[in-house]
Protein backbone atom coordinates (compact mmCIF):
# COMPACT_ATOMS: atom_id res chain seq x y z
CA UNK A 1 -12.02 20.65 14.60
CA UNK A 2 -10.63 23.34 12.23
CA UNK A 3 -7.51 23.71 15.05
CA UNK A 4 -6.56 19.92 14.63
CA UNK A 5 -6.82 20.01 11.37
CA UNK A 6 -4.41 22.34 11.10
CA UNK A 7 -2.02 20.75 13.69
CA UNK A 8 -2.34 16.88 11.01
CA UNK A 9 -1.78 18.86 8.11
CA UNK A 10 1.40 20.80 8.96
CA UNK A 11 2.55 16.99 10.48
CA UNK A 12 1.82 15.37 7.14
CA UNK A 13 3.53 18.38 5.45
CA UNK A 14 6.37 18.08 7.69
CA UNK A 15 6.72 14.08 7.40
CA UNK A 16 6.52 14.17 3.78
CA UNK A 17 9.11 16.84 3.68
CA UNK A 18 11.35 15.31 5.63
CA UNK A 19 11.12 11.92 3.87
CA UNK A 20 11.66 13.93 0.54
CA UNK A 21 14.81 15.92 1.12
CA UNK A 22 16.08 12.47 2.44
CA UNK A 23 15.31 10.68 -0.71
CA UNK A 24 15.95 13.33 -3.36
CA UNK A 25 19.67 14.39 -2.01
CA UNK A 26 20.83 10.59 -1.78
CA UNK A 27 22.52 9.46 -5.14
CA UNK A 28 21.23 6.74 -6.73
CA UNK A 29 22.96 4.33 -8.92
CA UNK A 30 20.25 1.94 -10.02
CA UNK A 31 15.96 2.09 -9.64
CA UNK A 32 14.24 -1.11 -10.45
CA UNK A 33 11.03 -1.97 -11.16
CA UNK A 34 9.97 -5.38 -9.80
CA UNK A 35 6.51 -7.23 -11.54
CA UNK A 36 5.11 -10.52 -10.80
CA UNK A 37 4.64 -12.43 -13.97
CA UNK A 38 1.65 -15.54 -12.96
CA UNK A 39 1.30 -17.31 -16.05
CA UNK A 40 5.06 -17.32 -16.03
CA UNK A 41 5.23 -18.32 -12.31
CA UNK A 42 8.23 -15.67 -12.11
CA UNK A 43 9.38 -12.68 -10.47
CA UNK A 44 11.49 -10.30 -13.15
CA UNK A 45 12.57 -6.83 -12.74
CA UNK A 46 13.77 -4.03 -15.37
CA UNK A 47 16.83 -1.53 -14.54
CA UNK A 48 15.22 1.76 -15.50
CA UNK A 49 14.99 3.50 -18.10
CA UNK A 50 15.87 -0.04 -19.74
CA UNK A 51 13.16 -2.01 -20.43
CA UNK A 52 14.89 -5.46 -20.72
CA UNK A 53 13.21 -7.15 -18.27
CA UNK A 54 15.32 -9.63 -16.10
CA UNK A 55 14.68 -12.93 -13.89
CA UNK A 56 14.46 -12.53 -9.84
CA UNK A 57 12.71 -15.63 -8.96
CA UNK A 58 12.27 -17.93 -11.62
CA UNK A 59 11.24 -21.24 -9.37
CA UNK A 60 9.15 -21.89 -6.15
CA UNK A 61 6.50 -19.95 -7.23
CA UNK A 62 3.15 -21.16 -8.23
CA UNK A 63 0.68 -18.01 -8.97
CA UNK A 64 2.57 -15.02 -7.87
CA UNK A 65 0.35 -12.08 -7.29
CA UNK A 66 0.86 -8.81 -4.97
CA UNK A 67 4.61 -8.27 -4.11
CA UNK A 68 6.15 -5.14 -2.08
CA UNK A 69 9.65 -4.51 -1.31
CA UNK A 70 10.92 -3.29 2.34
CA UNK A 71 14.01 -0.91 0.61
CA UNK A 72 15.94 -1.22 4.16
CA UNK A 73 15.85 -4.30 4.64
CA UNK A 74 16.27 -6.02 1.26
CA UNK A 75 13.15 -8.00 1.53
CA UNK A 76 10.84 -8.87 -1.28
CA UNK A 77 7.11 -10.02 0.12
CA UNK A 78 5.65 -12.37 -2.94
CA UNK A 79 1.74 -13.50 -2.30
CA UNK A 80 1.02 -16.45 -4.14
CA UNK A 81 -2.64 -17.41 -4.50
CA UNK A 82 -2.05 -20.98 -5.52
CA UNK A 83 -1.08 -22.03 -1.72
CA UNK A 84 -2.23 -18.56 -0.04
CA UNK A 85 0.86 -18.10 1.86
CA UNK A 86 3.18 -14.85 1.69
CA UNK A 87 6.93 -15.41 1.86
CA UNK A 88 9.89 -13.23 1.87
CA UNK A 89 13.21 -13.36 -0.11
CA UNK A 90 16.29 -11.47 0.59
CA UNK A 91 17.87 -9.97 -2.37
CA UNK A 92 20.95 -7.73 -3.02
CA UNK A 93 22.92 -5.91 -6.30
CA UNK A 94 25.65 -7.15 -7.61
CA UNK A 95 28.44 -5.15 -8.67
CA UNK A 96 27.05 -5.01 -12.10
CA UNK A 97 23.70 -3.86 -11.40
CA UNK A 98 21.78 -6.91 -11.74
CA UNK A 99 20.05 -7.90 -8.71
CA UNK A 100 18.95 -11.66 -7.36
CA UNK A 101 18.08 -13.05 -4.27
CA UNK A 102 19.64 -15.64 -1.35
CA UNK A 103 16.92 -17.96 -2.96
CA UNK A 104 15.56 -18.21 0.45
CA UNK A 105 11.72 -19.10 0.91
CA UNK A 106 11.00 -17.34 4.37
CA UNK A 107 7.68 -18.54 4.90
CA UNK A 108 5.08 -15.18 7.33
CA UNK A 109 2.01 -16.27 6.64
CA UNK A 110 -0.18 -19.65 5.53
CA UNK A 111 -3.66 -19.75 4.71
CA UNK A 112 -4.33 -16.49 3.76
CA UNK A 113 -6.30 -15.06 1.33
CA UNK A 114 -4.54 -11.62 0.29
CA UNK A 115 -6.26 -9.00 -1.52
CA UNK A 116 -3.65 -6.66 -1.16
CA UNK A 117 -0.81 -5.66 0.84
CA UNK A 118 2.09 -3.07 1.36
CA UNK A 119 5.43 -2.13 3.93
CA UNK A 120 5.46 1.39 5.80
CA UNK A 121 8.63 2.98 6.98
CA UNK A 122 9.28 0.67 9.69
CA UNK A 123 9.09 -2.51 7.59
CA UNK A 124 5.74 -3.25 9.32
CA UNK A 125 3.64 -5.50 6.58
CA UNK A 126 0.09 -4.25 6.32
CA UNK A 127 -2.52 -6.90 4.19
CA UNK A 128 -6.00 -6.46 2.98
CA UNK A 129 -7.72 -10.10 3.31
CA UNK A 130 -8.96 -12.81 4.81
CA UNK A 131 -7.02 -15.14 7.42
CA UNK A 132 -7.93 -18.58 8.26
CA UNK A 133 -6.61 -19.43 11.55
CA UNK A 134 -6.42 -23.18 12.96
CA UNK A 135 -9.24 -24.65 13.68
CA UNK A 136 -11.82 -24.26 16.23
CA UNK A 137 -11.19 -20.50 15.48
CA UNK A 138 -13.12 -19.08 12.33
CA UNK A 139 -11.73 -16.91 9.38
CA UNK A 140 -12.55 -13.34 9.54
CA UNK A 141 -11.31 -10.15 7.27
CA UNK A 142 -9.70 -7.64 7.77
CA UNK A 143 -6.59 -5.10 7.91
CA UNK A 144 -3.76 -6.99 9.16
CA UNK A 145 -0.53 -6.12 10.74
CA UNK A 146 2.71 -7.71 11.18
CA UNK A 147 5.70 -5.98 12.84
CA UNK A 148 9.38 -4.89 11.50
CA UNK A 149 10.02 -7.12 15.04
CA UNK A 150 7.67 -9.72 14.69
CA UNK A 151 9.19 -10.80 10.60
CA UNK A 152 12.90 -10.29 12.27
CA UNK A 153 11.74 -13.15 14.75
CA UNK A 154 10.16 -15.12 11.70
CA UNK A 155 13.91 -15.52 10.66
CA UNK A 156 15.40 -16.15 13.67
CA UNK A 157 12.85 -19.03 14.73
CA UNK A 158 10.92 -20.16 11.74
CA UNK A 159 7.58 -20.01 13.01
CA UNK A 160 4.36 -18.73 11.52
CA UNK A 161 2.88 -15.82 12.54
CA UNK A 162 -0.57 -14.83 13.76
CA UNK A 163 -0.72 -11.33 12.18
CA UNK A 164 -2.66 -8.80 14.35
CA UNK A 165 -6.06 -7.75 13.43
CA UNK A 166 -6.25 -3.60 13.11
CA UNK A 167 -9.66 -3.55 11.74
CA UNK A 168 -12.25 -5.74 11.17
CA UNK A 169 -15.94 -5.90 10.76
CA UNK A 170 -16.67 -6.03 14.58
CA UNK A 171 -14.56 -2.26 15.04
CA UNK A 172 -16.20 -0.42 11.86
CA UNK A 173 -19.87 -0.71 12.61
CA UNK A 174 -20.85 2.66 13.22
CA UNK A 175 -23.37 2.79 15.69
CA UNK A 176 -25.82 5.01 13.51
CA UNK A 177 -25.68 2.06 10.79
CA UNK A 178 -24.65 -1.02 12.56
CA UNK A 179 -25.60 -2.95 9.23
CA UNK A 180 -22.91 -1.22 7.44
CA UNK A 181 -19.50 -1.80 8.23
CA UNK A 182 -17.65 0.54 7.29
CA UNK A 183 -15.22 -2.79 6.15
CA UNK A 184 -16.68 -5.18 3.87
CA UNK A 185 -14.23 -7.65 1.70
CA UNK A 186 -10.96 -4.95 2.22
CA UNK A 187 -9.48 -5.31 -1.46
CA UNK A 188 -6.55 -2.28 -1.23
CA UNK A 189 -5.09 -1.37 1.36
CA UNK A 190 -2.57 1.90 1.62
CA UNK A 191 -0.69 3.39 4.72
CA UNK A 192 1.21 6.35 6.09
CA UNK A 193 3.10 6.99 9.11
CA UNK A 194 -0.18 7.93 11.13
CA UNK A 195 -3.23 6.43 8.78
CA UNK A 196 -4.24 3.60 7.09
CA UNK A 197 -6.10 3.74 4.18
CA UNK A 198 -8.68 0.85 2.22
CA UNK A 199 -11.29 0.52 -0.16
CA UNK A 200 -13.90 -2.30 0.25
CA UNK A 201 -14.20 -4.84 -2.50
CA UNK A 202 -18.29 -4.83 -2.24
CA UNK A 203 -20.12 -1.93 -1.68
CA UNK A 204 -23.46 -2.41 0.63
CA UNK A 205 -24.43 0.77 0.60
CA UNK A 206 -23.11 4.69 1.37
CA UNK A 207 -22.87 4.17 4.76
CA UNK A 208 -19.90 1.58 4.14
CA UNK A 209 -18.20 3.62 1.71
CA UNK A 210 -15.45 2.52 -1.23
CA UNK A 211 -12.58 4.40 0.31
CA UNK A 212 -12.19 4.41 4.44
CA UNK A 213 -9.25 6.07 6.14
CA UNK A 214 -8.66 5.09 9.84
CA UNK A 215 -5.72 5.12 12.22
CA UNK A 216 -2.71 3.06 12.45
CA UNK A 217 -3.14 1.95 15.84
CA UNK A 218 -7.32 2.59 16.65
CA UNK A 219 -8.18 4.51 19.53
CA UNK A 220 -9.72 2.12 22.42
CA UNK A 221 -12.84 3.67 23.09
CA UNK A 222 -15.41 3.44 20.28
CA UNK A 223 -12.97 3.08 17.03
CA UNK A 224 -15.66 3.31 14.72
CA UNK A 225 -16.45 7.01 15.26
CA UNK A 226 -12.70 7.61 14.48
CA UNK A 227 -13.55 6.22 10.68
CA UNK A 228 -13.82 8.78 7.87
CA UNK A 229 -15.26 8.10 4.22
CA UNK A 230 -13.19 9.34 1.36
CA UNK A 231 -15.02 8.39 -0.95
CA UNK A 232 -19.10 6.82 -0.16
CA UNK A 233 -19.16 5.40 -4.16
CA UNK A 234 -20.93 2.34 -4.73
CA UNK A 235 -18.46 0.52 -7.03
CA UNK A 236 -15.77 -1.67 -5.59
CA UNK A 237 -12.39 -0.55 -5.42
CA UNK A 238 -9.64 -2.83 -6.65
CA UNK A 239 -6.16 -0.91 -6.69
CA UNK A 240 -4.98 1.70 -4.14
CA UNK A 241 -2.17 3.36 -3.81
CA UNK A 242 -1.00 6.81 -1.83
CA UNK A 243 1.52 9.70 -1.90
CA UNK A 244 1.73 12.06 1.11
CA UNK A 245 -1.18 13.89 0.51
CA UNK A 246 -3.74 12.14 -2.07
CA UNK A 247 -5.30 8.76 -2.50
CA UNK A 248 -5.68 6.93 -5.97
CA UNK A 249 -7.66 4.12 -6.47
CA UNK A 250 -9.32 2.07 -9.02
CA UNK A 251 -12.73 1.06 -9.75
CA UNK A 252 -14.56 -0.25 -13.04
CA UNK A 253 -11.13 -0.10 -14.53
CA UNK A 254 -10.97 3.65 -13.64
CA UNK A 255 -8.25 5.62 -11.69
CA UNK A 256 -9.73 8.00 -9.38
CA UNK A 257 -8.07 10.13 -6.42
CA UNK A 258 -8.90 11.86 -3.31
CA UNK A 259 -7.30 14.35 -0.51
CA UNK A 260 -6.23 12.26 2.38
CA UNK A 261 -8.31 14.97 4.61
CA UNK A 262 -11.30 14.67 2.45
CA UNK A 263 -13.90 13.54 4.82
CA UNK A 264 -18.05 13.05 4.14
CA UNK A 265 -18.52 13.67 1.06
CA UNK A 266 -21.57 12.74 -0.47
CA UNK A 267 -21.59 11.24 -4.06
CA UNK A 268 -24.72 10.95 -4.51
CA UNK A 269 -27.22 8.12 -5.77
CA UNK A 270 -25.94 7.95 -9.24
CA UNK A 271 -22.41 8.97 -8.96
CA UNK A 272 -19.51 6.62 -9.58
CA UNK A 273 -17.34 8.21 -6.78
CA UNK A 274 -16.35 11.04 -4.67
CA UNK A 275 -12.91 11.35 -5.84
CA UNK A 276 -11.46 12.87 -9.01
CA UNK A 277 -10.92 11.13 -12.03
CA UNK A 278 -6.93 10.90 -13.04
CA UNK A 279 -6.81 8.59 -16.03
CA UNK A 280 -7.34 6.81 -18.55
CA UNK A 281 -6.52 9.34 -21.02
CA UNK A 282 -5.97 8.44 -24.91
CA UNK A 283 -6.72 4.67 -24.47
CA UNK A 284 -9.09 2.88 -26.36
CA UNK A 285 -9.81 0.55 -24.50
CA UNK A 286 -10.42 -0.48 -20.58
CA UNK A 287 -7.98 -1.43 -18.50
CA UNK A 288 -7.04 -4.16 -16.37
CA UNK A 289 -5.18 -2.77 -13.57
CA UNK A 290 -3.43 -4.91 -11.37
CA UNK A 291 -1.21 -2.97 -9.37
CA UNK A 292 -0.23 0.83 -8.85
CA UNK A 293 2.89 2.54 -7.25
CA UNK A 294 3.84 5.59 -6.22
CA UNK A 295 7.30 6.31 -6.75
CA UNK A 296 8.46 8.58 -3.60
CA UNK A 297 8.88 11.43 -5.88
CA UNK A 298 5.56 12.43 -8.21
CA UNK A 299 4.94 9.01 -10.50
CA UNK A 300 2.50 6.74 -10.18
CA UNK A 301 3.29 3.38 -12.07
CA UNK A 302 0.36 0.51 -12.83
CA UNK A 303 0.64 -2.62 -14.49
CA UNK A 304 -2.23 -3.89 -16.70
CA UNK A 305 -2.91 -6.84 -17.84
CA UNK A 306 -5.49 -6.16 -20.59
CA UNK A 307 -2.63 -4.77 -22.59
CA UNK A 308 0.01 -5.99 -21.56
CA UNK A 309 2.18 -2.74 -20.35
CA UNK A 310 3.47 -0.80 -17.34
CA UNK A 311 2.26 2.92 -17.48
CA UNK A 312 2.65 5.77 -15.27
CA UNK A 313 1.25 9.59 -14.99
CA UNK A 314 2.08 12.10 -12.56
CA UNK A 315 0.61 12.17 -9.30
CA UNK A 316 1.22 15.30 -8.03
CA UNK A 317 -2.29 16.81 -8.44
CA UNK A 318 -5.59 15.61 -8.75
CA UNK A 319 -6.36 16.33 -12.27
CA UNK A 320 -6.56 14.46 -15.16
CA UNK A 321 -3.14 13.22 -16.40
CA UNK A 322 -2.02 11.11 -19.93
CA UNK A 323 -0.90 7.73 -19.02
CA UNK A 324 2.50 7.11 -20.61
CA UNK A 325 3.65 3.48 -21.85
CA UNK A 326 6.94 2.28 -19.95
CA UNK A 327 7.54 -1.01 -21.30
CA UNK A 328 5.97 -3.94 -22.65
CA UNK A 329 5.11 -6.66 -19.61
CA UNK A 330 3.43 -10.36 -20.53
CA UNK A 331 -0.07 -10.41 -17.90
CA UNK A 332 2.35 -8.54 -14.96
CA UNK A 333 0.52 -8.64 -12.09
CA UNK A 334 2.02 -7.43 -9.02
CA UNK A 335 4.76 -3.98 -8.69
CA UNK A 336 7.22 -2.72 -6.54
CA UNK A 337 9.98 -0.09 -6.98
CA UNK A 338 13.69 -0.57 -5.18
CA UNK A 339 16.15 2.56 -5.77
CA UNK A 340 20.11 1.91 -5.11
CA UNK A 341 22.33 4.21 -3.64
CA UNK A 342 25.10 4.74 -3.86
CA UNK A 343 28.44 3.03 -2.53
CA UNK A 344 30.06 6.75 -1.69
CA UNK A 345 27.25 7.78 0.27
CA UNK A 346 25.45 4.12 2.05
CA UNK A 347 27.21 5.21 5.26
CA UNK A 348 26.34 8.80 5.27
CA UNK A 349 22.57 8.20 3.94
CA UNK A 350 22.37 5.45 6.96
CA UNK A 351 22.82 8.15 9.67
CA UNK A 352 20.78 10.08 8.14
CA UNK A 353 18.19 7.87 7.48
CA UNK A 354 18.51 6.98 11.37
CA UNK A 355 17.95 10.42 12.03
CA UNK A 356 15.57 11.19 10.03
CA UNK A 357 13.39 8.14 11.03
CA UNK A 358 13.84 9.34 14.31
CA UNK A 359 12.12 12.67 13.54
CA UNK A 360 9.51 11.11 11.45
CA UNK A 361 8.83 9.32 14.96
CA UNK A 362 8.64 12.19 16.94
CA UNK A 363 6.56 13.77 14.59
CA UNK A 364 4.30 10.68 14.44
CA UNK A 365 3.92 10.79 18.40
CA UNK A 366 3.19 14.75 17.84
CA UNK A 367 0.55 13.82 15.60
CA UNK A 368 -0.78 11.70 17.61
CA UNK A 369 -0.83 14.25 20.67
CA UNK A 370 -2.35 16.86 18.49
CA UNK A 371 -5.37 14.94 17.16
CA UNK A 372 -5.83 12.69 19.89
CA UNK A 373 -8.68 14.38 21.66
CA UNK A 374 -10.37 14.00 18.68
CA UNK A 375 -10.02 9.79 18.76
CA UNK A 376 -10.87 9.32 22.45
CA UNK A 377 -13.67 11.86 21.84
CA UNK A 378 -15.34 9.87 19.10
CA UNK A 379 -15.20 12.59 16.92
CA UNK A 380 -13.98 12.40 13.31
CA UNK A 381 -10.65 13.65 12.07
C-alpha cells in the first residue's frame, strides 16, 4: 500500500508539474472570465483585471446554468435547464481582445438533467446527472462521459450522443453496505488525468459518503472496492472543484477541502465534514455558491448569487483563506476561465503542448501500471 502510494503521488507531482511549467512560461495576452447570467438568459465574460463585463451569447438561451470551456479547442459547453440539453459554441478573439462566438448551437446532449459538469485535458466532457434515454430504456444517474472523439463526430454528423456511463449506482455498492451506494444524486463532479472526483447531492448515511474519488476508467473486476471516501459528512455537497493535489467543495453554503489521497476518514456522528474548512472569512452573511474554479495557477474563483459577486482565495493550502471581491455579477450562475496566448508564441506553445500532452500520457499509463494491482486486487488506493 505505502509503495503505491508513493509511486501516485510522485505521478500526480510529476503531471501537475509538467502541466505548470507549460502554462506559466507561455505568454498570455488576455484571461477571461466567462459567467452564465439566467435571469438574463445570457452568456457575458470580463477581460481581467477589468471588470466590465461583456456579451458572449446574448440569444438562444433559455436558463443557462453550468458552462466549461475546452481552452484547445475553443469550445464553450452551456447547460440550460429550461430544455435540459447541453450545447457547444465555438468562439475565438478578435484582434481587439473581445471575444464572441460562430453563433453556432451544436446540440451533445437532450434530455438531461445536469448537476454539474467539466472538460479534462483531452477535451473529454465529464457530467454529474441524470440521463433520460428513449423510451423503453429508463433514466438512471450517474458520472457520464463523452469523448474529445465522440463531440468531434457530433460536428461532423449532427447526431446526438449516448454519453457513456462511468459510474452509477449499480458499480458503487460496496458489498459490505450494498444499501449504500457510494453514488446517490452526483451533484459535482471534478476530474484529473487519472481520477474522478464527486460529491453526492443526498447523503444516506457514512457509508455513501459526501465526497467519493474513483478512477477514470473503473477497473473490471469489482469497481466498488476501488472507491475511496474523502470525505463520509452527512450534508450534501453542491460545488466542487480541484487543483492537482486538493479537493474543495461546498456544503451548507460552506467551502471545505480535502487531500486528493485522503482516504477513510471518519467524521464522526456530529461532524459537518472530513475536510478542512477554507472560507467564508469576513462575510456576514451565507453564501449562495453557484460555481467554483480553479485557475491552473493557485486561485480559486466562485460566483454567488446571494450577493451578487465573483470572489476568489488562494488555493494552494488547506487553511483558512479571506475571500476577495472581483467584480460585481447580477445572479451569475455558471464560471469558466479561457487564457490567450500569445500570437509570437501559438506555434511554439502548440509543439509543446503536443509534447507535453504526450508525456502527461505516458505518465497517465505509468500511473496506471503502478497502482494497478491495487484496482484488480479490490483493494483501495
Amino acid at each position: 500500500m505505502e509503495a503505491r502510494s508513493f509511486w501516485l503521488l510522485l505521478v500526480l507531482s510529476l503531471l501537475h508539474a509538467a502541466d505548470s511549467v507549460r502554462l506559466r512560461l507561455a505568454p498570455k495576452t488576455g484571461r477571461y472570465l466567462i459567467a452564465s447570467f439566467p435571469l438574463l438568459r445570457q452568456i457575458n465574460y470580463v477581460r481581467l483585471p477589468d471588470p466590465t463585463w461583456r456579451p458572449l451569447v446574448v440569444s438562444g438561451l433559455e436558463k443557462p446554468q453550468h458552462i466549461t470551456v475546452d481552452a484547445a479547442r475553443r469550445r464553450l459547453f452551456v447547460y440550460d435547464e429550461a430544455d435540459t440539453n447541453v450545447v457547444w459554441y465555438h468562439f475565438r478573439v478578435l484582434p481587439s481582445g473581445r471575444l464572441i462566438t460562430d453563433g453556432h448551437r451544436h446540440l451533445v446532449l437532450a434530455s438531461t438533467i445536469v448537476r454539474s459538469f467539466t472538460v479534462d485535458n483531452t477535451g473529454a466532457l465529464f457530467v454529474a446527472g441524470v440521463w433520460n434515454p428513449p423510451e423503453p430504456e429508463m433514466p438512471f444517474q450517474g458520472i457520464f462521459k463523452l469523448s474529445a472523439e465522440a463531440l468531434d463526430a457530433s460536428v461532423s454528423d449532427g447526431l446526438l450522443m449516448k454519453p457513456f456511463a462511468i459510474w452509477t449506482k449499480n458499480n458503487t455498492m460496496a458489498l459490505n453496505a450494498p444499501g449504500s451506494p457510494r453514488l446517490n444524486e452526483p451533484s459535482a463532479v471534478a476530474v484529473d488525468p487519472i481520477h474522478v472526483f464527486w460529491g453526492n447531492g443526498e447523503v444516506a448515511d457514512a457509508a455513501t459518503g459526501a465526497v467519493i474519488r474513483g478512477a477514470v476508467n473503473p477497473p473490471l473486476k469489482q469497481p466498488e472496492e476501488s472507491l475511496a471516501v474523502l470525505d463520509a459528512g452527512m450534508e450534501g455537497v453542491t460545488v466542487m472543484a480541484a487543483t492537482p493535489s486538493d479537493v474543495y467543495y461546498v456544503m451548507a453554503g460552506k467551502i471545505y477541502g480535502v487531500h486528493k489521497d485522503t482516504a477513510g476518514q471518519s467524521c464522526g456522528e456530529n461532524a459537518a465534514s472530513c475536510g478542512v474548512e477554507v472560507g467564508p472569512q469576513r462575510l456576514n452573511t451565507t453564501l449562495d455558491i453557484k460555481a467554483m474554479i480553479f485557475d491552473g495557477e493557485g486561485t480559486m474563483y466562485l460566483s454567488d448569487k446571494k450577493t451578487d459577486a465573483i470572489y476568489s482565495f488562494a488555493s494552494g493550502s488547506l487553511n483558512k483563506h479571506y475571500l476577495t471581491k472581483v467584480l460585481d455579477a447580477t445572479s451569475p450562475f455558471g464560471l469558466a476561465l479561457f487564457s490567450e496566448l500569445s500570437s509570437s508564441s501559438a506555434f511554439g506553445l502548440r509543439r509543446s503542448s503536443a509534447a507535453a500532452s504526450k508525456l502527461l500520457a505516458l505518465l497517465a499509463a505509468a500511473a496506471a501500471v503502478a497502482v494497478g494491482t491495487s484496482l484488480v486486487g479490490g483493494e483501495g488506493w
